[in-house]
PDB file of N, CA and C in Angstrom:
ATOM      1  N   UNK A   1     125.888 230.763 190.199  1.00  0.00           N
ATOM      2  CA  UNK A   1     124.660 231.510 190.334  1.00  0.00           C
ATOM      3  C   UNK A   1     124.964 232.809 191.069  1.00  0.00           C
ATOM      4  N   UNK A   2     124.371 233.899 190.719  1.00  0.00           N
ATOM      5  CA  UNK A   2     124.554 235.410 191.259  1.00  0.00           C
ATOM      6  C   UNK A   2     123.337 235.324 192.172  1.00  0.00           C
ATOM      7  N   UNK A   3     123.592 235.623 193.269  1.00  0.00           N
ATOM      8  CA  UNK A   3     122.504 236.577 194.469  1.00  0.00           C
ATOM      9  C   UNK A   3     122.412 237.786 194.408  1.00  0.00           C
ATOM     10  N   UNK A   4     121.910 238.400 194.035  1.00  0.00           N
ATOM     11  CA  UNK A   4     121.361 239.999 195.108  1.00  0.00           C
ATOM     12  C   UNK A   4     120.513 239.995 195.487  1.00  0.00           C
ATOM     13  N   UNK A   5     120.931 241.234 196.904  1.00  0.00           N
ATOM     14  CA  UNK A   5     119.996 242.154 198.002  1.00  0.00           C
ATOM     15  C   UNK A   5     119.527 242.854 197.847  1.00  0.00           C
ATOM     16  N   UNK A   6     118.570 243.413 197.916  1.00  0.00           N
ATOM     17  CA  UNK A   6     117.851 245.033 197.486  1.00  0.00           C
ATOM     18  C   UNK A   6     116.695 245.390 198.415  1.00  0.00           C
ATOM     19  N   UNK A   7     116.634 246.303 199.427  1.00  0.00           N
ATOM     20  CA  UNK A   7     115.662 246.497 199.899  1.00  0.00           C
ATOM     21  C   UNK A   7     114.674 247.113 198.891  1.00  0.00           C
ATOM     22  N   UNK A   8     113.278 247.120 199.310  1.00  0.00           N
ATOM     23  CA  UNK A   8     111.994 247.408 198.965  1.00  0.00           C
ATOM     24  C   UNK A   8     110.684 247.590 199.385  1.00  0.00           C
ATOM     25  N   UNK A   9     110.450 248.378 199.441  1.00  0.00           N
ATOM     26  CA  UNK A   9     109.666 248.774 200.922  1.00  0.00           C
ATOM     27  C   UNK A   9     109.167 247.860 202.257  1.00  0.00           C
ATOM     28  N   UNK A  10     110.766 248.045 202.487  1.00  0.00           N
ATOM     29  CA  UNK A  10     111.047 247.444 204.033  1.00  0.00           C
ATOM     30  C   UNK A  10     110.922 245.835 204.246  1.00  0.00           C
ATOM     31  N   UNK A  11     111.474 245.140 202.885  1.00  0.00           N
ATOM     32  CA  UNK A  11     111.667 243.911 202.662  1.00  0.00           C
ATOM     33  C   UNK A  11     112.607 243.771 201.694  1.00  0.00           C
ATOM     34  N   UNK A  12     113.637 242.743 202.282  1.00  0.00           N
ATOM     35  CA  UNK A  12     114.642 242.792 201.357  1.00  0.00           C
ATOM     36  C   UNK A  12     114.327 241.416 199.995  1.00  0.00           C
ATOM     37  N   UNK A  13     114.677 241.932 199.037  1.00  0.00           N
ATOM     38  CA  UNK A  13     114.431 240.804 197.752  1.00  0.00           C
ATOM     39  C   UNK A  13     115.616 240.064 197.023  1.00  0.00           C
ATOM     40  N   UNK A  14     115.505 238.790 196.984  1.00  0.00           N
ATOM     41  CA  UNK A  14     116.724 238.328 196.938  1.00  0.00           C
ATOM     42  C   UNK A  14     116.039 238.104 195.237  1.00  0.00           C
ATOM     43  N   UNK A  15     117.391 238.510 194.218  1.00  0.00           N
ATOM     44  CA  UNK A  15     117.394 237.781 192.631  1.00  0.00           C
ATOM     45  C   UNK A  15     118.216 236.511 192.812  1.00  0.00           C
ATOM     46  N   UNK A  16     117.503 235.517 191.915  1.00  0.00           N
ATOM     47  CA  UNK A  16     118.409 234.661 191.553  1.00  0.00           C
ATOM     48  C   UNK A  16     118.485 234.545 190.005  1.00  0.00           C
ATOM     49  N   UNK A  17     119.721 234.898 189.689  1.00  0.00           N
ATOM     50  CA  UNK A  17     119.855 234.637 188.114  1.00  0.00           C
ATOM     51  C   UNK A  17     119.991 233.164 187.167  1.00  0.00           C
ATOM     52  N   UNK A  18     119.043 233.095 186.366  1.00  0.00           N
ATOM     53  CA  UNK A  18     119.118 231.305 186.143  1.00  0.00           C
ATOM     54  C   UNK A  18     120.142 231.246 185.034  1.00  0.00           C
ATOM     55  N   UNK A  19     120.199 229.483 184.746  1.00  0.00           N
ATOM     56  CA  UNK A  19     121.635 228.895 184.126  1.00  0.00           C
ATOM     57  C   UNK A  19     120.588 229.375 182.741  1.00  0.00           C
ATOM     58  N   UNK A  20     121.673 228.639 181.974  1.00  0.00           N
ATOM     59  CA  UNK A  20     121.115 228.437 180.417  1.00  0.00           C
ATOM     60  C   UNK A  20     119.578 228.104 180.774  1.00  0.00           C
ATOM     61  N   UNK A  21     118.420 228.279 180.006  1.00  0.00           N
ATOM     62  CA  UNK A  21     117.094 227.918 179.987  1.00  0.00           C
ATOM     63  C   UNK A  21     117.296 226.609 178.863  1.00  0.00           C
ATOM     64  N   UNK A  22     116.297 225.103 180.093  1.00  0.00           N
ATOM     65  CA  UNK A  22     116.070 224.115 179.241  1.00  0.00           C
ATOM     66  C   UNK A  22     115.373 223.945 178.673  1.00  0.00           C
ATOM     67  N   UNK A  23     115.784 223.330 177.242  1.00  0.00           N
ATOM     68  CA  UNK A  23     114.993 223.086 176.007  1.00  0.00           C
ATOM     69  C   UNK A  23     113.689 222.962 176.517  1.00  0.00           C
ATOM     70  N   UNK A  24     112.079 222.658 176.079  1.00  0.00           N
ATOM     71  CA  UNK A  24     110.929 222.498 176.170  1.00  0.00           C
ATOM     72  C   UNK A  24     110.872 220.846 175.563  1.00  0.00           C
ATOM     73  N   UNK A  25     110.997 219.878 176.212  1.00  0.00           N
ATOM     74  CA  UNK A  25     110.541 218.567 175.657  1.00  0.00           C
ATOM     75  C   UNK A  25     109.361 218.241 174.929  1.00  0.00           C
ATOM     76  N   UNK A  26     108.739 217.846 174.130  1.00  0.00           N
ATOM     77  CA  UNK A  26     107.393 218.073 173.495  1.00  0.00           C
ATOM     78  C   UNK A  26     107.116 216.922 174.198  1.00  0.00           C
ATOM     79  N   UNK A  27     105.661 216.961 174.201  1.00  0.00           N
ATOM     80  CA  UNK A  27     104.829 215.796 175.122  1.00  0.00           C
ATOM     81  C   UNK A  27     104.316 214.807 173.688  1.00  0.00           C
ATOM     82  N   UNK A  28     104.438 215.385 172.465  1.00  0.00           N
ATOM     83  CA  UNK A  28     104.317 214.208 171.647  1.00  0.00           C
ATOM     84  C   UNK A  28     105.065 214.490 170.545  1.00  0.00           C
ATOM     85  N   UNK A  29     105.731 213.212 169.263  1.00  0.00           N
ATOM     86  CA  UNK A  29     106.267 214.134 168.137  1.00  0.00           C
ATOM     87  C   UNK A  29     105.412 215.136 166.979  1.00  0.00           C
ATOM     88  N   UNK A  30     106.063 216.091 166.714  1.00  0.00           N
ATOM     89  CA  UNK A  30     105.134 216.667 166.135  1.00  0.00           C
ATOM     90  C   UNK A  30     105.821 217.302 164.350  1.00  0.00           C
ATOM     91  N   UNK A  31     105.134 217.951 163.657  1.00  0.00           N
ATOM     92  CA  UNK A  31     105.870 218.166 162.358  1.00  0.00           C
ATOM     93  C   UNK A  31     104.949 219.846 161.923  1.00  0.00           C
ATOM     94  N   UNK A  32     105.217 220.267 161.013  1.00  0.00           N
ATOM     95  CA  UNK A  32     104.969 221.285 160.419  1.00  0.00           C
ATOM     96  C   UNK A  32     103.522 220.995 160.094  1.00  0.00           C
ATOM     97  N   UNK A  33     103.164 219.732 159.677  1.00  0.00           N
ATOM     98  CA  UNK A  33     101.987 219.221 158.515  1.00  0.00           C
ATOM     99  C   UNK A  33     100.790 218.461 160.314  1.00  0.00           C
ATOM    100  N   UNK A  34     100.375 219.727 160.495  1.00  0.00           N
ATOM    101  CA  UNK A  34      99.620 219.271 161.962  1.00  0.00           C
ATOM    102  C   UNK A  34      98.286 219.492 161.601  1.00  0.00           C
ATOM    103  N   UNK A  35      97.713 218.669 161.834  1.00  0.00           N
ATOM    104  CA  UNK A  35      96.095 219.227 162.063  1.00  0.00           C
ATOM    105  C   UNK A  35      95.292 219.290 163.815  1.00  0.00           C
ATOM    106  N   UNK A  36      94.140 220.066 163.464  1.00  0.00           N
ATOM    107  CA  UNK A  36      93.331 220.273 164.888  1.00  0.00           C
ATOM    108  C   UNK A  36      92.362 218.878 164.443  1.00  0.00           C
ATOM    109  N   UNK A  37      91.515 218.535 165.561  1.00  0.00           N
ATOM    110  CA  UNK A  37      91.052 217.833 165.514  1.00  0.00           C
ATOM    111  C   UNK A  37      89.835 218.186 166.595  1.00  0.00           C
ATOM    112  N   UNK A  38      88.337 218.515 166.508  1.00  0.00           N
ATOM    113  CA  UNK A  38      87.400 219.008 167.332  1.00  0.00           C
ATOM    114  C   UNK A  38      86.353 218.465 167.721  1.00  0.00           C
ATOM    115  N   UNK A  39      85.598 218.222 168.757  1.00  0.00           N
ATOM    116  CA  UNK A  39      84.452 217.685 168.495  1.00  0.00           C
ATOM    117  C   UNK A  39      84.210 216.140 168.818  1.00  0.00           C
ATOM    118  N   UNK A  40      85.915 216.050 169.886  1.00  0.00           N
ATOM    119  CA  UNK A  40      86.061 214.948 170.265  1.00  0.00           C
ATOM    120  C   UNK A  40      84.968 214.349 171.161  1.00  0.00           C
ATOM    121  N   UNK A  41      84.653 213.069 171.232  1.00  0.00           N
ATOM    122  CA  UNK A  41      83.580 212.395 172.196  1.00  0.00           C
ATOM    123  C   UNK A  41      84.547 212.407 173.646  1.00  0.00           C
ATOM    124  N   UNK A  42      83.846 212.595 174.894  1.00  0.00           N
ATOM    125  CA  UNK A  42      85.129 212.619 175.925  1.00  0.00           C
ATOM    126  C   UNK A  42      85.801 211.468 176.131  1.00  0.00           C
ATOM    127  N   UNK A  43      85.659 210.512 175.376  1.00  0.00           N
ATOM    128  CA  UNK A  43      85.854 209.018 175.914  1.00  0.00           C
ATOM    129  C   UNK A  43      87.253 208.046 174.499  1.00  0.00           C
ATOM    130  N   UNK A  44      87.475 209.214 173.724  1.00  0.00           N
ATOM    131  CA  UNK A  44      88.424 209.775 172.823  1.00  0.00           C
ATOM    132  C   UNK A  44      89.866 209.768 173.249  1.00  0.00           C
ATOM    133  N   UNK A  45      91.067 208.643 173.012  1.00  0.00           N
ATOM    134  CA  UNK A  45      91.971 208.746 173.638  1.00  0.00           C
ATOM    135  C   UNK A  45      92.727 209.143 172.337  1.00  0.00           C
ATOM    136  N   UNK A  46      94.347 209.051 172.648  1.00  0.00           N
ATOM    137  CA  UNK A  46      95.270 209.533 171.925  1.00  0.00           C
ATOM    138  C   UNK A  46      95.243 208.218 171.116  1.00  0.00           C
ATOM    139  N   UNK A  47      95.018 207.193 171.366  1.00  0.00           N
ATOM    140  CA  UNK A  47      95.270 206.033 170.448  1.00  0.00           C
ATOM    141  C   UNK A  47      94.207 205.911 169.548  1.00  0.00           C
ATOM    142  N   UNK A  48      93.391 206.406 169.977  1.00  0.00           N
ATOM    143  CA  UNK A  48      92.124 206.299 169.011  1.00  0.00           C
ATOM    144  C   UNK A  48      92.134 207.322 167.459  1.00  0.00           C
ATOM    145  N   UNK A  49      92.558 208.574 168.211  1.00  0.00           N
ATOM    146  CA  UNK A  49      93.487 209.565 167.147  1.00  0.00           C
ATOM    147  C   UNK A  49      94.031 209.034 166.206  1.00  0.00           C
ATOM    148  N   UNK A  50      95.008 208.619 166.537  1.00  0.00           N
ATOM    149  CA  UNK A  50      96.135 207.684 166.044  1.00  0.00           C
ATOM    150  C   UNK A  50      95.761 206.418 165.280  1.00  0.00           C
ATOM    151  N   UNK A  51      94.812 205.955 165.875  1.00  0.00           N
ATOM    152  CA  UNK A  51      94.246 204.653 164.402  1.00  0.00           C
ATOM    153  C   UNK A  51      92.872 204.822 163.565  1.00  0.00           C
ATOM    154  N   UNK A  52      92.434 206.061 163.985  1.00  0.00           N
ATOM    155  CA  UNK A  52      91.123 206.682 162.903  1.00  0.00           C
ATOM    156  C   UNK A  52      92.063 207.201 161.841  1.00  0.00           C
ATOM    157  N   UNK A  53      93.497 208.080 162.285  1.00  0.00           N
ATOM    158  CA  UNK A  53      94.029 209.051 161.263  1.00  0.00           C
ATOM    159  C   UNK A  53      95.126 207.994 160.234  1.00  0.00           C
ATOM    160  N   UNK A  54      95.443 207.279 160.803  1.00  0.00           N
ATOM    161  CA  UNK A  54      96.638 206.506 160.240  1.00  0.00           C
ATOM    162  C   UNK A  54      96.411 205.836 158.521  1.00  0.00           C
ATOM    163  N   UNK A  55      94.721 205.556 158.871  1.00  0.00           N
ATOM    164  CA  UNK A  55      94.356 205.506 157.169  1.00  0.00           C
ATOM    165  C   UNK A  55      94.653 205.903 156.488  1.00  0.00           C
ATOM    166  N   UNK A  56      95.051 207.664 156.391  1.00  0.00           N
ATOM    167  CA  UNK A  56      95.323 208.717 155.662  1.00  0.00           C
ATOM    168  C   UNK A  56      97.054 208.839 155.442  1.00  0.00           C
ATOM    169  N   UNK A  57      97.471 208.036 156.505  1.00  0.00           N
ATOM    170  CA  UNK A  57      99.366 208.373 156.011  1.00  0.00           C
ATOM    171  C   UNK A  57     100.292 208.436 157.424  1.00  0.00           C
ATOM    172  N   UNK A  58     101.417 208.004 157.328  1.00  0.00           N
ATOM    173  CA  UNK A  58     102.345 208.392 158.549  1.00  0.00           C
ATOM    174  C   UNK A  58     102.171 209.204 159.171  1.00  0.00           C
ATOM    175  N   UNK A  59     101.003 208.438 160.414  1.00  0.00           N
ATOM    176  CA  UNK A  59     100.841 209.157 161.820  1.00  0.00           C
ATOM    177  C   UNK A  59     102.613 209.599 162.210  1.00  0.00           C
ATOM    178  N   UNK A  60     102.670 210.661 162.511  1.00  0.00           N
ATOM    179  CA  UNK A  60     103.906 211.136 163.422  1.00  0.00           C
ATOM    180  C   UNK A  60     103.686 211.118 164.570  1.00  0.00           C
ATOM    181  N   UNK A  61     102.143 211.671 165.304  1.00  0.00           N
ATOM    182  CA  UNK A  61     101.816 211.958 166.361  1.00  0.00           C
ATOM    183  C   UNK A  61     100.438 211.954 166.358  1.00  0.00           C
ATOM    184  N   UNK A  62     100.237 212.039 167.734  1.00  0.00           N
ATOM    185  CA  UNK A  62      98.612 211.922 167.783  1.00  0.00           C
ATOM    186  C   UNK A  62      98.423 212.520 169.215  1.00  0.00           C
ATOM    187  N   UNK A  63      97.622 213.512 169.695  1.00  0.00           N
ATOM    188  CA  UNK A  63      97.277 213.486 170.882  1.00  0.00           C
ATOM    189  C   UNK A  63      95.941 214.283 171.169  1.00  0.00           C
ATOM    190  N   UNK A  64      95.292 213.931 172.442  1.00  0.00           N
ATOM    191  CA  UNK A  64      94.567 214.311 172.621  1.00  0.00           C
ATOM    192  C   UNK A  64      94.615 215.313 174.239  1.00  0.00           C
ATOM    193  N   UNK A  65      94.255 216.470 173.992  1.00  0.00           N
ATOM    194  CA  UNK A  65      94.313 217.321 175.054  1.00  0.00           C
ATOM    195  C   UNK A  65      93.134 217.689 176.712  1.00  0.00           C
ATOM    196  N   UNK A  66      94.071 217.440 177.443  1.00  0.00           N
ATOM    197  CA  UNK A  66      93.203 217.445 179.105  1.00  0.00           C
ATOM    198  C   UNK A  66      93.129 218.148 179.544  1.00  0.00           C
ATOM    199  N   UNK A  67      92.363 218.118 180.570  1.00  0.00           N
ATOM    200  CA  UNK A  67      92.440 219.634 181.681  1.00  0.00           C
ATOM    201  C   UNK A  67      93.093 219.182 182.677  1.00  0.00           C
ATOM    202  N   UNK A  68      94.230 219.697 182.914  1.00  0.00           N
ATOM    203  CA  UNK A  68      95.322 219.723 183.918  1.00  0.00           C
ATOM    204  C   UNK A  68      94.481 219.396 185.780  1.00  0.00           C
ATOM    205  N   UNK A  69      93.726 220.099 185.488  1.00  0.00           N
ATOM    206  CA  UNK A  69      93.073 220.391 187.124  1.00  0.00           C
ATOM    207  C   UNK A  69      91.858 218.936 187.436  1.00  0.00           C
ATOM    208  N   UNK A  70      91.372 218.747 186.135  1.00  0.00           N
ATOM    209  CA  UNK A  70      90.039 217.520 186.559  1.00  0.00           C
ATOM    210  C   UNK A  70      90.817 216.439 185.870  1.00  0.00           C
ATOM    211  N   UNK A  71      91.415 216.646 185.013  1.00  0.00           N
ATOM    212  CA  UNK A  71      92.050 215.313 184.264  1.00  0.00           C
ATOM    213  C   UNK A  71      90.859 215.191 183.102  1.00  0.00           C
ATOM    214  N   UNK A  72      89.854 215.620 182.530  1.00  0.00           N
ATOM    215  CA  UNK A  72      89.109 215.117 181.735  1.00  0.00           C
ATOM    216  C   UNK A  72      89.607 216.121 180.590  1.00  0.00           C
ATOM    217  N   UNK A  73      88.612 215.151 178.887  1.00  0.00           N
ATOM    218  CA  UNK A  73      89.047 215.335 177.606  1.00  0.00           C
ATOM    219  C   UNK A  73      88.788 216.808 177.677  1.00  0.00           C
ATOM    220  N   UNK A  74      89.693 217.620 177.161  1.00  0.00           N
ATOM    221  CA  UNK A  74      88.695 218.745 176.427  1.00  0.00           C
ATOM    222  C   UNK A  74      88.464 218.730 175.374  1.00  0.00           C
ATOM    223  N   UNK A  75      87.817 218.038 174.438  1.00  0.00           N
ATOM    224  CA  UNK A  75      87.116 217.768 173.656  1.00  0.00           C
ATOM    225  C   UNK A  75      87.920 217.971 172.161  1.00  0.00           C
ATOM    226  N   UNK A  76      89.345 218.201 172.261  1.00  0.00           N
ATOM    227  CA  UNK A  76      90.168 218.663 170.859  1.00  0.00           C
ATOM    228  C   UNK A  76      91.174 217.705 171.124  1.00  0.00           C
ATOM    229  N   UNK A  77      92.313 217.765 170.093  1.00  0.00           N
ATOM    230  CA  UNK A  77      93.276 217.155 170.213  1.00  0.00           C
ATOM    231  C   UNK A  77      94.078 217.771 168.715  1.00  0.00           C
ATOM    232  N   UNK A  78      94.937 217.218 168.540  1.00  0.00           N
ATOM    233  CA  UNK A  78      95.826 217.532 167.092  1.00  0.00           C
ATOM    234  C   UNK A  78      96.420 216.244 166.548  1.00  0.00           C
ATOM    235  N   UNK A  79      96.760 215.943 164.993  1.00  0.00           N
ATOM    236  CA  UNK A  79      97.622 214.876 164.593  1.00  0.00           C
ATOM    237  C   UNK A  79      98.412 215.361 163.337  1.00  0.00           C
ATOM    238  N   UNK A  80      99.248 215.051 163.817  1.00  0.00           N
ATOM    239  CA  UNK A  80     100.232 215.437 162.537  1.00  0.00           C
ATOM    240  C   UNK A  80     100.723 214.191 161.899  1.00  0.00           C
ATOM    241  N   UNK A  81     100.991 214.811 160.551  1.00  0.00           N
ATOM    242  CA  UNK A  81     101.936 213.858 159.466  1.00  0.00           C
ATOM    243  C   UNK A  81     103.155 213.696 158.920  1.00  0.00           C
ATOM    244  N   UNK A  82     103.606 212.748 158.405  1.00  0.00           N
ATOM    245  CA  UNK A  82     105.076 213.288 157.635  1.00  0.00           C
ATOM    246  C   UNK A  82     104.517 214.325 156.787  1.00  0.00           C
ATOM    247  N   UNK A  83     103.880 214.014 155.935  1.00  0.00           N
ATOM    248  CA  UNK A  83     104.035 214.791 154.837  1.00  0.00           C
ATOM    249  C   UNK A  83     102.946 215.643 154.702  1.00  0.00           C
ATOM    250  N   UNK A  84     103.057 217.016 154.082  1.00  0.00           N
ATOM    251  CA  UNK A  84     101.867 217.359 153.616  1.00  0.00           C
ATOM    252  C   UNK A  84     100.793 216.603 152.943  1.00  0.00           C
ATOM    253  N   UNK A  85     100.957 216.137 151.880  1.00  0.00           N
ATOM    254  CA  UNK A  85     100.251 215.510 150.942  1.00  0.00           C
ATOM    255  C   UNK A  85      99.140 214.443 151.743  1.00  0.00           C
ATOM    256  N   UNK A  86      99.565 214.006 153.128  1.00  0.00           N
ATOM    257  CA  UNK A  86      99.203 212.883 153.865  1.00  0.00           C
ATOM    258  C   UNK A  86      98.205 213.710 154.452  1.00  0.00           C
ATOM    259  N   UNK A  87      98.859 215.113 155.228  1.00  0.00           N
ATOM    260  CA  UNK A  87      98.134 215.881 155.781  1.00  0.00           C
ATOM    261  C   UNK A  87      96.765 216.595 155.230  1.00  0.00           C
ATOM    262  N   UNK A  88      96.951 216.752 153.704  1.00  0.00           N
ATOM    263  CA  UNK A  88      95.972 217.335 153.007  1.00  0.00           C
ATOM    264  C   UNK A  88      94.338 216.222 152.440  1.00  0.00           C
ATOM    265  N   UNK A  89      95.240 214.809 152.293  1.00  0.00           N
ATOM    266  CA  UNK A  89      94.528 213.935 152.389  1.00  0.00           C
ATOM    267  C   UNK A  89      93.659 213.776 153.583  1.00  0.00           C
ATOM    268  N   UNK A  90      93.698 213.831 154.740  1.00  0.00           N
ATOM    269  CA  UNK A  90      93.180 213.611 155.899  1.00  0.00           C
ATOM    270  C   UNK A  90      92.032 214.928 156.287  1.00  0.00           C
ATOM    271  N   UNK A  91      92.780 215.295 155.764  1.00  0.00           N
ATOM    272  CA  UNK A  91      91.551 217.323 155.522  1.00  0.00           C
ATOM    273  C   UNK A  91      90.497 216.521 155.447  1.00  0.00           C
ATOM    274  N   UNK A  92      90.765 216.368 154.011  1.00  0.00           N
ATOM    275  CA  UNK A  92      89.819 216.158 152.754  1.00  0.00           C
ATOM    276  C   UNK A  92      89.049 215.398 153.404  1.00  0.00           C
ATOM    277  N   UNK A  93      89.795 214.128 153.581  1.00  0.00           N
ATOM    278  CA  UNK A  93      88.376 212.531 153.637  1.00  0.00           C
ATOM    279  C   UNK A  93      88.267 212.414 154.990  1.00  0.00           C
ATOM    280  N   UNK A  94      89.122 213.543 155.922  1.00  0.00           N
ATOM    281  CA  UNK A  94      88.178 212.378 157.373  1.00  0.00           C
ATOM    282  C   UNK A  94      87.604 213.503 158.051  1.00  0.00           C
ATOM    283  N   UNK A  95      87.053 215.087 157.600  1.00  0.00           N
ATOM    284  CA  UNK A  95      86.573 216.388 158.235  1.00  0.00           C
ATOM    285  C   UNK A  95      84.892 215.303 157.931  1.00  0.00           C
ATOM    286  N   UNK A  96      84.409 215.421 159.259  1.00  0.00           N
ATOM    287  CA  UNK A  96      82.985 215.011 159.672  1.00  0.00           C
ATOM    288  C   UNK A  96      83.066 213.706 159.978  1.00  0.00           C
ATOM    289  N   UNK A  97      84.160 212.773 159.827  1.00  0.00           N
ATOM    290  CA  UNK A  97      83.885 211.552 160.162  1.00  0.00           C
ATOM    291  C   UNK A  97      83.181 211.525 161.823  1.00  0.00           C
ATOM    292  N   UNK A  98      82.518 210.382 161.890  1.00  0.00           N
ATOM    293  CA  UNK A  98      82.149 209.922 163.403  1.00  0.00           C
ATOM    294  C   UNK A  98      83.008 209.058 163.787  1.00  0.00           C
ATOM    295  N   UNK A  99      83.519 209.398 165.179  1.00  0.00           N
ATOM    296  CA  UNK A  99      84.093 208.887 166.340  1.00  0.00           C
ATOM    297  C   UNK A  99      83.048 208.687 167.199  1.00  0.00           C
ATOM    298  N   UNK A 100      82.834 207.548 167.831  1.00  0.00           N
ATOM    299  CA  UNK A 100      82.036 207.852 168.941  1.00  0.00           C
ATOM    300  C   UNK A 100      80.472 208.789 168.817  1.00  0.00           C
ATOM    301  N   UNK A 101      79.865 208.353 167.855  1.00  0.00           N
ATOM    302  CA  UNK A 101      78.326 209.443 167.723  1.00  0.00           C
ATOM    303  C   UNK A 101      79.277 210.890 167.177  1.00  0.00           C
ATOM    304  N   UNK A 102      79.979 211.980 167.462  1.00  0.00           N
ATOM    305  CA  UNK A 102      80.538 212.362 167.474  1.00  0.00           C
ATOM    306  C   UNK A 102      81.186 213.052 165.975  1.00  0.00           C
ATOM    307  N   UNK A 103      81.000 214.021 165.122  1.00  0.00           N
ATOM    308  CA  UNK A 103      80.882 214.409 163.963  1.00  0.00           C
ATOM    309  C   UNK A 103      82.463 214.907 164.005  1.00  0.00           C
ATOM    310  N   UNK A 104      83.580 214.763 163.100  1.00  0.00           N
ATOM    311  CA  UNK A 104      85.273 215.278 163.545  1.00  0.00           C
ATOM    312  C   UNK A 104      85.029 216.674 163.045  1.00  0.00           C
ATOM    313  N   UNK A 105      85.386 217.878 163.486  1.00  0.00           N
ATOM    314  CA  UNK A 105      85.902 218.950 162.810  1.00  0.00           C
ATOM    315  C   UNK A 105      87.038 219.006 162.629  1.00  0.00           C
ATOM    316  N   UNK A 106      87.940 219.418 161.587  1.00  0.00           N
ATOM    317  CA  UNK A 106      89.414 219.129 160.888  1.00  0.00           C
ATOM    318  C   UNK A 106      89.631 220.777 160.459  1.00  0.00           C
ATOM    319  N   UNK A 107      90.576 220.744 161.060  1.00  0.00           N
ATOM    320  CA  UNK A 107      91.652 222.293 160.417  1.00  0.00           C
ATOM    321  C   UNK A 107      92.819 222.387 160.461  1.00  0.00           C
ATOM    322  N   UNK A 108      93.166 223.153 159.527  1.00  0.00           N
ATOM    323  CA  UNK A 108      95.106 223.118 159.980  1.00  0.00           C
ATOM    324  C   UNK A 108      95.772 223.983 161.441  1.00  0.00           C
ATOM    325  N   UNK A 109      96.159 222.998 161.604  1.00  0.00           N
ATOM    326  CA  UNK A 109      96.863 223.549 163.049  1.00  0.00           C
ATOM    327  C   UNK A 109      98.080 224.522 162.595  1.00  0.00           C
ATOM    328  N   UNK A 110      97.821 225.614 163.473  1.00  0.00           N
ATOM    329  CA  UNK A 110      99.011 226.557 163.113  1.00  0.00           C
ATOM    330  C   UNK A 110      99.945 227.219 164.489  1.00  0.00           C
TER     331      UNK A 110
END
């Protein structure tokens, strides 16, 4: 690791130069063939994702997204597929299904 000194108005600033930058681990698997998912009920987990969508074809992934600071749903999530064809199916037949009272909005995730 490299240090430098450099004053700056009348405080000195130390750089530290970093190693290689590590990869980004994904928090779930994911594929090209993703959809959004909106309109979640807050009470909407990732598993629930995951066995409403699975009708439609090889769940790859499923998740549902939080707020870092309260911990609660924010009301979206995404699921992806192997395949397109799985993905396009799931458009089609599950945009408005009910979850939970709860009407789905469906789009392609990009």
């Amino acid at each position: 690791m490299i240090t430098q000194f450099q004053e700056y108005g009348g405080r000195y600033l130390r750089v530290n130069f970093a190693d290689k930058p590590r990869r980004r681990e994904l928090l779930y698997p994911e594929t090209k063939h993703k959809l959004f998912v909106g309109n979640l009920a807050w009470s909407v987990t990732s598993e629930t994702l995951y066995q409403a969508f699975r009708q439609c074809g090889n769940v790859v992934g499923a998740r549902v997204l939080y707020d870092g600071e309260t911990g609660k749903s924010r009301g979206y999530g995404f699921v992806c597929y192997e395949t397109r064809s799985e993905m396009e199916n799931a458009l089609a037949s599950l945009d408005g299904m009910v979850i939970f009272i709860f009407s789905l909005k469906l789009k392609l995730a990009m």
